[in-house]
Protein backbone atom coordinates (compact mmCIF):
# COMPACT_ATOMS: atom_id res chain seq x y z
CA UNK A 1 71.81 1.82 -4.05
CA UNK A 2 68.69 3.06 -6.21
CA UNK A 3 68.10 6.56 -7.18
CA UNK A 4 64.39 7.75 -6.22
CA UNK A 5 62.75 8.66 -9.40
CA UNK A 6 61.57 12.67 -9.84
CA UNK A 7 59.10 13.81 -8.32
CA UNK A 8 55.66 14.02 -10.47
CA UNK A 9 52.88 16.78 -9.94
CA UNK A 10 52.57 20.63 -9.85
CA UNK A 11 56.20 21.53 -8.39
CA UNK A 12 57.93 19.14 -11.07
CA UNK A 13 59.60 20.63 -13.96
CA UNK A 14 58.42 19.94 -17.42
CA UNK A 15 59.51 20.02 -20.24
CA UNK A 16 58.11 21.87 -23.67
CA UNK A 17 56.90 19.27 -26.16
CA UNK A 18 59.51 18.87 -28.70
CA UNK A 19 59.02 18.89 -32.73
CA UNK A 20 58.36 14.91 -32.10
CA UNK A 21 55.05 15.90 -29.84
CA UNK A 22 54.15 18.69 -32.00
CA UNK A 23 54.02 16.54 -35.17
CA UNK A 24 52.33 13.98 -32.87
CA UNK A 25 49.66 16.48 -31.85
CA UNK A 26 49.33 17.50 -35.68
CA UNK A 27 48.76 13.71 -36.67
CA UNK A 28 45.39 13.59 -34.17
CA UNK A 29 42.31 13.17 -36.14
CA UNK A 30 40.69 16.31 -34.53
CA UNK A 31 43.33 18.69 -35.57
CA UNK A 32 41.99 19.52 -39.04
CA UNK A 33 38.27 20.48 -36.93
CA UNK A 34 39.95 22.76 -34.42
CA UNK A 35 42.42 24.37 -36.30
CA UNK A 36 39.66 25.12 -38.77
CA UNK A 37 37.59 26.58 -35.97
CA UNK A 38 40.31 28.23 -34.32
CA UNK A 39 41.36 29.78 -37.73
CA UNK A 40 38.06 30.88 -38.43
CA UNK A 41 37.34 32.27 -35.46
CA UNK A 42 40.62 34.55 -34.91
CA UNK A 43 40.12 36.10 -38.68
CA UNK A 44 36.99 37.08 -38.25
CA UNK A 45 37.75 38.75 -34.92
CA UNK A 46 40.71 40.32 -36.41
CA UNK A 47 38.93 41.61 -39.04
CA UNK A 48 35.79 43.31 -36.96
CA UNK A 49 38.61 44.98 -35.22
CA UNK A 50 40.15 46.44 -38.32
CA UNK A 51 36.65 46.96 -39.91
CA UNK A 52 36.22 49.62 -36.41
CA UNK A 53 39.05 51.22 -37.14
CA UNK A 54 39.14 51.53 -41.02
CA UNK A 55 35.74 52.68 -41.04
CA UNK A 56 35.73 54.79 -38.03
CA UNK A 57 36.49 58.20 -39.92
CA UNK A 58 34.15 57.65 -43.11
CA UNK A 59 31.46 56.90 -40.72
CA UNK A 60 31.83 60.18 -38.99
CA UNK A 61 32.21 62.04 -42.43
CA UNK A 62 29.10 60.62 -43.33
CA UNK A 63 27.43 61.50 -40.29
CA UNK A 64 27.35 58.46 -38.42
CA UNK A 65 28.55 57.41 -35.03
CA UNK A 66 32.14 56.18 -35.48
CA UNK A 67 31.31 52.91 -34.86
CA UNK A 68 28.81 52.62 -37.25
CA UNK A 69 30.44 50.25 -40.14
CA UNK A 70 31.80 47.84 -36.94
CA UNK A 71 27.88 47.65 -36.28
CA UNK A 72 26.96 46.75 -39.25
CA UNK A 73 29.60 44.34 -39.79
CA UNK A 74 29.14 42.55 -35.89
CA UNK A 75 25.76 41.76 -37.28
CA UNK A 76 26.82 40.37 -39.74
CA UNK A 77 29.32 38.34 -38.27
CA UNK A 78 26.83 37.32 -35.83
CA UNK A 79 24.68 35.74 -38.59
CA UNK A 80 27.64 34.31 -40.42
CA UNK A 81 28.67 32.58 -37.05
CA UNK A 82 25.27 30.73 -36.74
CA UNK A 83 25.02 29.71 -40.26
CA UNK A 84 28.64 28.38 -39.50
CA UNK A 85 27.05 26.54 -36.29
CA UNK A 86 24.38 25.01 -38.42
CA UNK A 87 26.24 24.26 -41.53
CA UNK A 88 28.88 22.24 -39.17
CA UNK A 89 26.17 19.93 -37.98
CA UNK A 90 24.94 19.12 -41.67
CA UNK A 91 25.80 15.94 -42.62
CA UNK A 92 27.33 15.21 -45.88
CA UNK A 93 24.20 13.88 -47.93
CA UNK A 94 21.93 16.66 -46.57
CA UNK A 95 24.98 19.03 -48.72
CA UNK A 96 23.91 16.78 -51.96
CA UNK A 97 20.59 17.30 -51.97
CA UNK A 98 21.33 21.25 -51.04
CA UNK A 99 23.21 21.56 -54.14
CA UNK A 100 20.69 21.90 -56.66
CA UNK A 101 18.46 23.68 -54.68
CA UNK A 102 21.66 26.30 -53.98
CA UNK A 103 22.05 26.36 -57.88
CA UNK A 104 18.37 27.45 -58.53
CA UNK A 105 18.60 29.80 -55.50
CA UNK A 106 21.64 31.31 -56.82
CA UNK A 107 21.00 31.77 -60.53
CA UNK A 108 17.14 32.91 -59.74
CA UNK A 109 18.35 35.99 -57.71
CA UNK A 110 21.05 36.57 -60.07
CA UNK A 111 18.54 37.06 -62.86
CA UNK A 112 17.02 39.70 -60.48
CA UNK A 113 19.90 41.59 -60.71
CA UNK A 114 19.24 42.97 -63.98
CA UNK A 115 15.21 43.94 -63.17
CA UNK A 116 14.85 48.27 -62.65
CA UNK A 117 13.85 48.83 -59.23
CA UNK A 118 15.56 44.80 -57.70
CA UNK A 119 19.01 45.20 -59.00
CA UNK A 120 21.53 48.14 -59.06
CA UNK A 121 25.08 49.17 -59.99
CA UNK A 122 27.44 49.75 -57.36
CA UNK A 123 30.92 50.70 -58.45
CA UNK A 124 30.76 50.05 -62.46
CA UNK A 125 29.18 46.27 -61.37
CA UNK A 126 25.93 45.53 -61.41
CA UNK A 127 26.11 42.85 -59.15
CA UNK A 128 23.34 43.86 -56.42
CA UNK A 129 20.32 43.29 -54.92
CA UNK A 130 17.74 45.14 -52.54
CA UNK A 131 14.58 43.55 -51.58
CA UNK A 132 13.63 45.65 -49.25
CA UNK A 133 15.80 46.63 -46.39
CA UNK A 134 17.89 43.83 -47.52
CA UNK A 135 20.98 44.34 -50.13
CA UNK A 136 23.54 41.67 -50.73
CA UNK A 137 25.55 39.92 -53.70
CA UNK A 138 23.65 36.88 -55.40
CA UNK A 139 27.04 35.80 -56.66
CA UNK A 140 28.14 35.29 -53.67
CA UNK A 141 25.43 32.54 -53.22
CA UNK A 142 27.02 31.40 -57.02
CA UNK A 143 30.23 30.27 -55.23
CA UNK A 144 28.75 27.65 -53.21
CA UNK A 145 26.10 26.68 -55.75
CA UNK A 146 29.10 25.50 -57.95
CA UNK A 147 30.84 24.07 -55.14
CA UNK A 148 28.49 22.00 -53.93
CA UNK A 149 27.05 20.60 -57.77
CA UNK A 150 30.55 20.23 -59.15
CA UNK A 151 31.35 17.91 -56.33
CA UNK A 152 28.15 15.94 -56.66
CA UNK A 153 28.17 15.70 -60.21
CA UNK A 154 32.06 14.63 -60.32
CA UNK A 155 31.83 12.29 -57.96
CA UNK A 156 29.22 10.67 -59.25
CA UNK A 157 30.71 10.31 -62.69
CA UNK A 158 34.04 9.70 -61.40
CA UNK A 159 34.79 6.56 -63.35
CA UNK A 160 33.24 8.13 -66.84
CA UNK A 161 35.31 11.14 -66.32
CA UNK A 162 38.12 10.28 -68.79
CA UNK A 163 35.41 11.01 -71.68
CA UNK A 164 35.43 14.32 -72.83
CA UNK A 165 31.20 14.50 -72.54
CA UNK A 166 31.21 13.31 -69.43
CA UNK A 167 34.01 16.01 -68.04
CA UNK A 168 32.39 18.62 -69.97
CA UNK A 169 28.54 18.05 -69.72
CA UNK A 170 26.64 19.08 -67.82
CA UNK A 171 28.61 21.08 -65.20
CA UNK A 172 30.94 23.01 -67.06
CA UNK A 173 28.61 23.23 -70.06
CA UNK A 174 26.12 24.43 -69.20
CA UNK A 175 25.73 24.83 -65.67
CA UNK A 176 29.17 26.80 -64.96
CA UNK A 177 28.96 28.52 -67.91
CA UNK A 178 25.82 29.91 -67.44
CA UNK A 179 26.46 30.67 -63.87
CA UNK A 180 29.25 32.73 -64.81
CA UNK A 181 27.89 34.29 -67.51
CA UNK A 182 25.35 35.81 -65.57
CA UNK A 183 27.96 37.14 -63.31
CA UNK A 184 30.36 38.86 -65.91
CA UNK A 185 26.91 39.84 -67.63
CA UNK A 186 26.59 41.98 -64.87
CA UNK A 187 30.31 43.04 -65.36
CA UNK A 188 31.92 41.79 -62.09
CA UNK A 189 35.22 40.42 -63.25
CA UNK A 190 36.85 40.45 -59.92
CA UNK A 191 34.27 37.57 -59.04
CA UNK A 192 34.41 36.34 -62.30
CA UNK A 193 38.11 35.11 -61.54
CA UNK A 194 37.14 33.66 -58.20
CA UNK A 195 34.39 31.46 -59.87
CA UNK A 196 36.68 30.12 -62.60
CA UNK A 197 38.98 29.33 -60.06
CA UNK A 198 36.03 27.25 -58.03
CA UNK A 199 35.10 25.40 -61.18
CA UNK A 200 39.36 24.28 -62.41
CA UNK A 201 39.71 23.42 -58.72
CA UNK A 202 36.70 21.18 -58.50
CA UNK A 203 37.85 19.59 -62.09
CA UNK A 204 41.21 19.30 -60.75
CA UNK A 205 40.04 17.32 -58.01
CA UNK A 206 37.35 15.90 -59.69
CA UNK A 207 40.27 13.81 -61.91
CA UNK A 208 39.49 15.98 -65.50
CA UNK A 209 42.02 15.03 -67.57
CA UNK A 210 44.84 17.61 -67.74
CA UNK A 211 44.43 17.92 -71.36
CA UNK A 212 41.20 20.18 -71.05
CA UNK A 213 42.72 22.77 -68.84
CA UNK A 214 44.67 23.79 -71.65
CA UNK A 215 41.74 24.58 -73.52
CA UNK A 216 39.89 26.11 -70.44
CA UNK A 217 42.65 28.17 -69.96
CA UNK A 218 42.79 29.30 -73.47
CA UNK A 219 38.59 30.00 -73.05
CA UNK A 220 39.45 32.21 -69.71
CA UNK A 221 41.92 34.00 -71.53
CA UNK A 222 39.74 35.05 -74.48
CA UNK A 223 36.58 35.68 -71.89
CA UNK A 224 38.69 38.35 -70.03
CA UNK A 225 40.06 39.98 -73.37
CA UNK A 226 36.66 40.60 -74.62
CA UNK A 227 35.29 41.59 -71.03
CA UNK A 228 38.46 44.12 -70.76
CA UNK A 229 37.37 45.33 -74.64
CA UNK A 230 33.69 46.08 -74.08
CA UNK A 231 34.31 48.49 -70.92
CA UNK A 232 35.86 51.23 -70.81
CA UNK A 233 36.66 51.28 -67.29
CA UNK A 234 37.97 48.40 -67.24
CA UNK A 235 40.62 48.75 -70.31
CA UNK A 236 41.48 52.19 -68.77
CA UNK A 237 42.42 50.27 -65.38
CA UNK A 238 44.51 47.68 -67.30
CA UNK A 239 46.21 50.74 -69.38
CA UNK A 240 46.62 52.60 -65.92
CA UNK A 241 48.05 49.81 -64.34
CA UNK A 242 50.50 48.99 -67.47
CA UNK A 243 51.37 52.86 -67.17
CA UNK A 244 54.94 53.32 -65.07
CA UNK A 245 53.63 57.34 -65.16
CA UNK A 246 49.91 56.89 -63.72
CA UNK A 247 51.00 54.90 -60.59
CA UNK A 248 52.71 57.75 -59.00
CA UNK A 249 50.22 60.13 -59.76
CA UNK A 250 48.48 60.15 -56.15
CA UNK A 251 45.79 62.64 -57.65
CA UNK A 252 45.20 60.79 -60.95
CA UNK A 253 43.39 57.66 -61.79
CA UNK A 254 45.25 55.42 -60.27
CA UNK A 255 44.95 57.77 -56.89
CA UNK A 256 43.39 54.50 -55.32
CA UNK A 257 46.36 51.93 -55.58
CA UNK A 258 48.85 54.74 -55.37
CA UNK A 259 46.99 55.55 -51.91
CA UNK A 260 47.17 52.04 -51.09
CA UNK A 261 50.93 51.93 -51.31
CA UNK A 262 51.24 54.72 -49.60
CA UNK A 263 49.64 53.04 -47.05
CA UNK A 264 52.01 50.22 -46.42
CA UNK A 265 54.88 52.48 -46.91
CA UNK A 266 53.52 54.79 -44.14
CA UNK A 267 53.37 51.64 -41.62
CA UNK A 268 56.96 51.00 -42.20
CA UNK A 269 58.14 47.89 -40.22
CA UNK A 270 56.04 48.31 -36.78
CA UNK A 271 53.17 50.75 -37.83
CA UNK A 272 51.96 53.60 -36.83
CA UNK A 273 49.25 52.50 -34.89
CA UNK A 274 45.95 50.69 -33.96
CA UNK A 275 43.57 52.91 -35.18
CA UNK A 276 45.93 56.03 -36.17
CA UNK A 277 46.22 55.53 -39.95
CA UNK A 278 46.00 58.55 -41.82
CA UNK A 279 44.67 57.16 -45.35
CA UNK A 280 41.49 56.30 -43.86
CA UNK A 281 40.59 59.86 -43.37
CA UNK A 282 39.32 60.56 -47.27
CA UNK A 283 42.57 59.79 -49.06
CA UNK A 284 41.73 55.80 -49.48
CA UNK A 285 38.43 54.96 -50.93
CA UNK A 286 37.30 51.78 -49.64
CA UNK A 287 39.84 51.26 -47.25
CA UNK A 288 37.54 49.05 -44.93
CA UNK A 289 36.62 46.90 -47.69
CA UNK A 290 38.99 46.43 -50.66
CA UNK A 291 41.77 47.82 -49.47
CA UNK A 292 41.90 46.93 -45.61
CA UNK A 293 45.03 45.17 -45.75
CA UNK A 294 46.79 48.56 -46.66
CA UNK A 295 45.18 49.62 -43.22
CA UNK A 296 46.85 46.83 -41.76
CA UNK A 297 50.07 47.44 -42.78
CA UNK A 298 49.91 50.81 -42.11
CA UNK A 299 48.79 50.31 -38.48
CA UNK A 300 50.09 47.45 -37.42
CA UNK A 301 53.26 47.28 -39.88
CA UNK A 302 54.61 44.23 -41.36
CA UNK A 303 53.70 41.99 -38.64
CA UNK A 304 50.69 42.75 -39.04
CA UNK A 305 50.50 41.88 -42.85
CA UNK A 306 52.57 38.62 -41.59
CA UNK A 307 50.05 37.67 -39.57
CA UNK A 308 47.21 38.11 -42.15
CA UNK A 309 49.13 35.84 -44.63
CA UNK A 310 49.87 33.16 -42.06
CA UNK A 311 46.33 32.89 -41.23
CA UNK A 312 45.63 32.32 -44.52
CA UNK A 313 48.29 29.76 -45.24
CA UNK A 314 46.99 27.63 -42.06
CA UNK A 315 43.52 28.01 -43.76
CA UNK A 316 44.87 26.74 -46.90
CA UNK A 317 46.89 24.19 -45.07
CA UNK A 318 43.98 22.59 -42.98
CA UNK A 319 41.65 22.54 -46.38
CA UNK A 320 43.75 20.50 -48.10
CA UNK A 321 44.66 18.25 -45.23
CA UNK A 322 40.66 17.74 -45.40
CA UNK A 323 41.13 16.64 -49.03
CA UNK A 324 43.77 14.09 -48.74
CA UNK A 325 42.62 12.43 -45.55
CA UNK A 326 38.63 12.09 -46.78
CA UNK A 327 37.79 8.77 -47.81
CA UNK A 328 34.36 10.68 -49.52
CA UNK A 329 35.10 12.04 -52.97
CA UNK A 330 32.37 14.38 -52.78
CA UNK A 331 34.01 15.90 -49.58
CA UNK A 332 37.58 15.53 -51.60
CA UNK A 333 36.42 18.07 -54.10
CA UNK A 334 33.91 20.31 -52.48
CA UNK A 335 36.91 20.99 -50.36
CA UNK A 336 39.07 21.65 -52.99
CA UNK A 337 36.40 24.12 -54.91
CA UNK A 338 36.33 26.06 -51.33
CA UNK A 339 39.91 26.25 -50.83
CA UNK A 340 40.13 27.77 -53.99
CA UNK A 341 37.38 30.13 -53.27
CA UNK A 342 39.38 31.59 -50.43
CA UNK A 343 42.48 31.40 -52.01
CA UNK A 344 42.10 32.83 -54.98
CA UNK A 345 40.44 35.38 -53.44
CA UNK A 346 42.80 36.62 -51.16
CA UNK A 347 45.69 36.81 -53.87
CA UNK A 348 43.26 38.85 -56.16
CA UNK A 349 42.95 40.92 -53.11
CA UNK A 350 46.21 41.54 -51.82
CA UNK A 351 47.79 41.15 -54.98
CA UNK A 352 45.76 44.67 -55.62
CA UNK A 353 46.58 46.22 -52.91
CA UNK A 354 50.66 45.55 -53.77
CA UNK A 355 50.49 46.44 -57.19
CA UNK A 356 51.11 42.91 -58.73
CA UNK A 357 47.74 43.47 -59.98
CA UNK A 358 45.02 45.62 -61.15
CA UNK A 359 42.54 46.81 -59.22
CA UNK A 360 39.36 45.19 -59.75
CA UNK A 361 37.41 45.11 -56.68
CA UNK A 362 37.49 41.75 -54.75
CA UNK A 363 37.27 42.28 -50.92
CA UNK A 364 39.36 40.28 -48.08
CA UNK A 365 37.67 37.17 -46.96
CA UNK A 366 36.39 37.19 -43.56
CA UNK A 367 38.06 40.34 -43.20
CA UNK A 368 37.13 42.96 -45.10
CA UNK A 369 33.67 44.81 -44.95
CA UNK A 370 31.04 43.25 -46.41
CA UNK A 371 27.83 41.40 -45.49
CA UNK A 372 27.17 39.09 -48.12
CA UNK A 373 30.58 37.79 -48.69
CA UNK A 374 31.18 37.44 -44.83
CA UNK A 375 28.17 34.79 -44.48
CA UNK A 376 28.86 32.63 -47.43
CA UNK A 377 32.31 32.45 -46.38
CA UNK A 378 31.59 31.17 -42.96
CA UNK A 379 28.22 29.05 -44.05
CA UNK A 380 31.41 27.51 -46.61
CA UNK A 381 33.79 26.83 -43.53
CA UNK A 382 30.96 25.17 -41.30
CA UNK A 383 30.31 23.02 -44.05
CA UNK A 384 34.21 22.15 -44.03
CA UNK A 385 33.74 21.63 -40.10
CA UNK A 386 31.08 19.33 -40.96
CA UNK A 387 33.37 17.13 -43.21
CA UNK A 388 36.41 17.41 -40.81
CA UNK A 389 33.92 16.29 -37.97
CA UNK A 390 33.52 13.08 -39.93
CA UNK A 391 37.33 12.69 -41.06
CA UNK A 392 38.81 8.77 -40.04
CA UNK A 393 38.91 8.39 -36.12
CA UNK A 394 37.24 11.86 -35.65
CA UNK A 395 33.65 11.74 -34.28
CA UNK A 396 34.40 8.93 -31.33
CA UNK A 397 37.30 12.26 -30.31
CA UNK A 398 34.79 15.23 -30.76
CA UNK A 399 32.01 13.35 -28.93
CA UNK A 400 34.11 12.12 -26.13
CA UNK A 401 34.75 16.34 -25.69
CA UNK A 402 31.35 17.39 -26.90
CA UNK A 403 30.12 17.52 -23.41
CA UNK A 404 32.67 18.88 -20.79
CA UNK A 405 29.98 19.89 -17.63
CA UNK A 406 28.76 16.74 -17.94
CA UNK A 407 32.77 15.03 -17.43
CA UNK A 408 33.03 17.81 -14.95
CA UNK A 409 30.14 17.05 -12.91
CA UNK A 410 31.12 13.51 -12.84
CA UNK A 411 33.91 13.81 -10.29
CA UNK A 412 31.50 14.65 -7.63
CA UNK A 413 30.67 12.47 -4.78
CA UNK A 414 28.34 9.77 -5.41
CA UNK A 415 27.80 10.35 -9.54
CA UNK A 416 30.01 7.27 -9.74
CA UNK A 417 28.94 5.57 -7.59
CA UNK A 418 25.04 6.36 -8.60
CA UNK A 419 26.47 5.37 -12.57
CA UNK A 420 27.93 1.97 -11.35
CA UNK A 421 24.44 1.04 -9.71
C-alpha cells in the first residue's frame, strides 16, 4: 500500500526556512546589493522621520512652520537618492578617472572656505561655504576625494607597497596631508578624525605594512594635542569632559551633553513617545543634528537606540562582505575607506551623545540633519551598489530581475508564442 504524497499549492502547510535556508539565502551573490539598498533606504527614512520630529519645536520657535527642517531635509534626501541612482550605475573605471577630478574639486572649494564673504564659521568651525543660496561642507566632498585616490593609487602600487616611499608618497604625503590640513586649518576636528580614519582604513586595505601605523598613530596623536592646545574651546571641552563636577551641571558648560543624557534617561526602556520629547523644546541644542540619537532614545526608548545600532552593524556587515568577495583591489579598498567613513562616524557620534566622549560636533550619518553630509553619504553608498552590482555571479541575477513588467507581461496569451516565432 503507498501513501499519497502531501498535497502541494496554496492550502499546503509550509514550513519557515530554517538557519540552513537563511545562510543559503545569505550566500546568493545579490545579497550584498539588496541588503545595501534595503539598509540604505530604511535609515534614511528613519531618519526624515526623526528629523520632523526633533526639529518640529525649534522650527516653530524660530518662526517657521513645524515642518520646516523635515522640508529642508526631504530635499535633500531627494537629491541624495538620485546621486545614489546614478552613482550605482557608474562603472568601476569611470570611479578612477573621477578620483582626481574629486580631489581638485574638493581641495579647490576648501580653499574657499577661508575667503571673507565665500566661507564662514558656524559653531567655532570654519568649515562652510555659501555661494549664493547654496551652503554646504567642502569637507564633506574631502571624504570621497580620499576614498576614491587612495584606492587608485594603492592599487596601482600594490606590489611596490612594502617600500616605505612607495606607502608614503604621494597619497599620504602629500595628498592626505594636505587634504586634512586644510580641514583642521579650518578647526573641524570632529571631521578631522573621520578623515584619518578614511586614510588608515584605505592603508590597511591597501597592504601598508603594519609597522607605519605605529608611527601614524603617534603623528595623530601629536596633531590632536596641538589642535586641542591652540583653541580654547576646544581644551575647555576636553577639561569639561575630564571634570566629574561639570557633567552634572545641566546649566553649565557642559549643559549640552548633560541635556543629552537626560535625554536617554527620560526615554527609559519604551520611550515616551513619537514626537513627545521634551528636550527638543530649547533645552537640547542641536538635537536634530548632533544629538538626534538622544531624541531617539528618548522617544522611542531603547529599542529604538537598538534599532539604530543594528542598522549600522548590517551596514558595516554588508561593506565588508563587499571587500572580501571583490576580486578588484581598487573596489577592496575604496570599500574599506567608506566603511570607515560611516563607521567611524557614527561612534564619534553616539559615543558623544553617551558620554564616552567629548563633544565635538560630528552629526549621524544618513540620519541626522544635514544637507551636505546626507548626499555624500548616499553618492558613497551608490558607488558601493555599483561595486556589489558587479560582485562574482551578480549581474547575470540583477539583470534577470532588472525588468519585472516585462516577465510579467510575458505570461499573456500569445507573447510566447509570438517569442518562439
Amino acid at each position: 500500500m503507498t501513501t499519497a504524497a502531501p498535497p502541494r499549492g496554496r492550502g499546503a502547510a509550509t514550513r519557515a526556512p530554517g538557519p540552513a535556508a537563511l545562510l543559503a539565502r545569505l550566500a546568493s551573490p545579490v545579497t550584498e546589493y539588496y541588503v545595501l539598498l534595503t539598509t540604505t533606504l530604511v535609515l534614511v527614512g528613519f531618519g526624515l522621520v526623526m528629523v520632523l520630529s526633533a526639529s518640529s519645536a525649534a522650527s516653530v520657535l524660530k518662526g517657521e512652520p513645524w515642518y520646516a527642517g523635515f522640508a529642508r531635509q526631504s530635499g535633500f534626501a531627494a537629491a541624495g537618492t538620485i546621486g545614489c541612482l546614478l552613482a550605482s550605475r557608474v562603472g568601476v573605471a569611470w570611479w578612477k578617472r573621477l578620483s582626481f577630478v574629486a580631489l581638485i574639486g574638493a581641495v579647490g572649494l576648501q580653499l574657499l572656505v577661508f575667503v571673507p564673504g565665500i566661507g564662514y564659521a558656524q559653531g567655532g568651525n570654519r568649515n562652510w561655504l555659501k555661494l549664493g543660496p547654496i551652503t554646504g561642507q567642502p569637507s564633506e566632498i574631502a571624504k570621497i576625494a580620499l576614498v576614491l585616490v587612495g584606492a587608485m593609487m594603492l592599487a596601482n602600487k600594490r606590489r611596490l607597497l612594502h617600500r616605505y616611499r612607495h606607502a608614503v608618497f604621494p597619497y599620504v604625503v602629500p595628498i592626505a596631508a594636505i587634504t586634512i590640513g586644510l580641514v583642521l586649518a579650518g578647526k573641524d576636528l570632529g571631521t578631522g578624525f573621520v578623515l584619518f580614519g578614511i586614510v588608515a582604513a584605505v592603508l590597511f586595505v591597501g597592504g601598508v605594512p603594519a609597522r607605519l601605523f605605529g608611527v601614524a598613530g603617534a603623528a595623530v596623536v601629536a596633531v590632536t594635542m596641538v589642535m586641542v592646545r591652540m583653541s580654547d574651546n576646544r581644551m575647555s571641552r576636553i577639561t569639561n569632559w575630564l571634570s566629574p563636577d561639570c557633567n552634572t551641571d545641566p546649566d553649565g558648560a557642559c549643559g549640552q551633553a548633560v541635556h543629552g543624557l537626560y535625554a536617554l534617561a527620560d526615554g527609559g526602556w519604551w520611550g515616551v513617545g513619537l514626537g513627545a520629547s521634551r528636550e527638543k523644546r530649547g533645552w537640547l541644542p542641536e538635537a536634530q543634528n548632533d544629538f538626534i540619537f538622544a531624541i531617539i532614545g528618548e522617544e522611542l526608548g531603547l529599542p529604538g537606540t537598538l534599532l539604530v545600532l543594528a542598522l549600522f552593524a548590517v551596514l558595516a556587515w554588508v561593506c565588508f562582505r563587499i571587500v572580501t568577495r571583490s576580486d578588484d583591489q581598487f573596489v577592496r579598498i575604496a570599500s574599506a575607506g567608506v566603511m570607515a567613513w560611516i563607521m567611524v562616524q557614527t561612534m564619534i557620534n553616539i559615543g558623544a551623545v553617551i558620554g564616552l566622549l567629548p563633544v565635538i560636533g560630528v552629526n549621524l550619518p544618513l540620519v541626522s540633519a544635514g544637507g551636505s553630509s546626507l548626499v555624500t553619504t548616499l553618492v558613497a553608498l551608490g558607488m558601493l551598489l555599483s561595486f556589489a552590482r558587479r560582485l562574482p555571479g551578480a549581474a547575470p541575477l540583477l539583470a534577470d530581475r532588472s525588468h519585472p513588467v516585462r516577465r510579467s507581461l510575458a505570461i499573456l496569451p500569445g507573447r510566447g508564442l509570438r517569442r518562439r516565432r
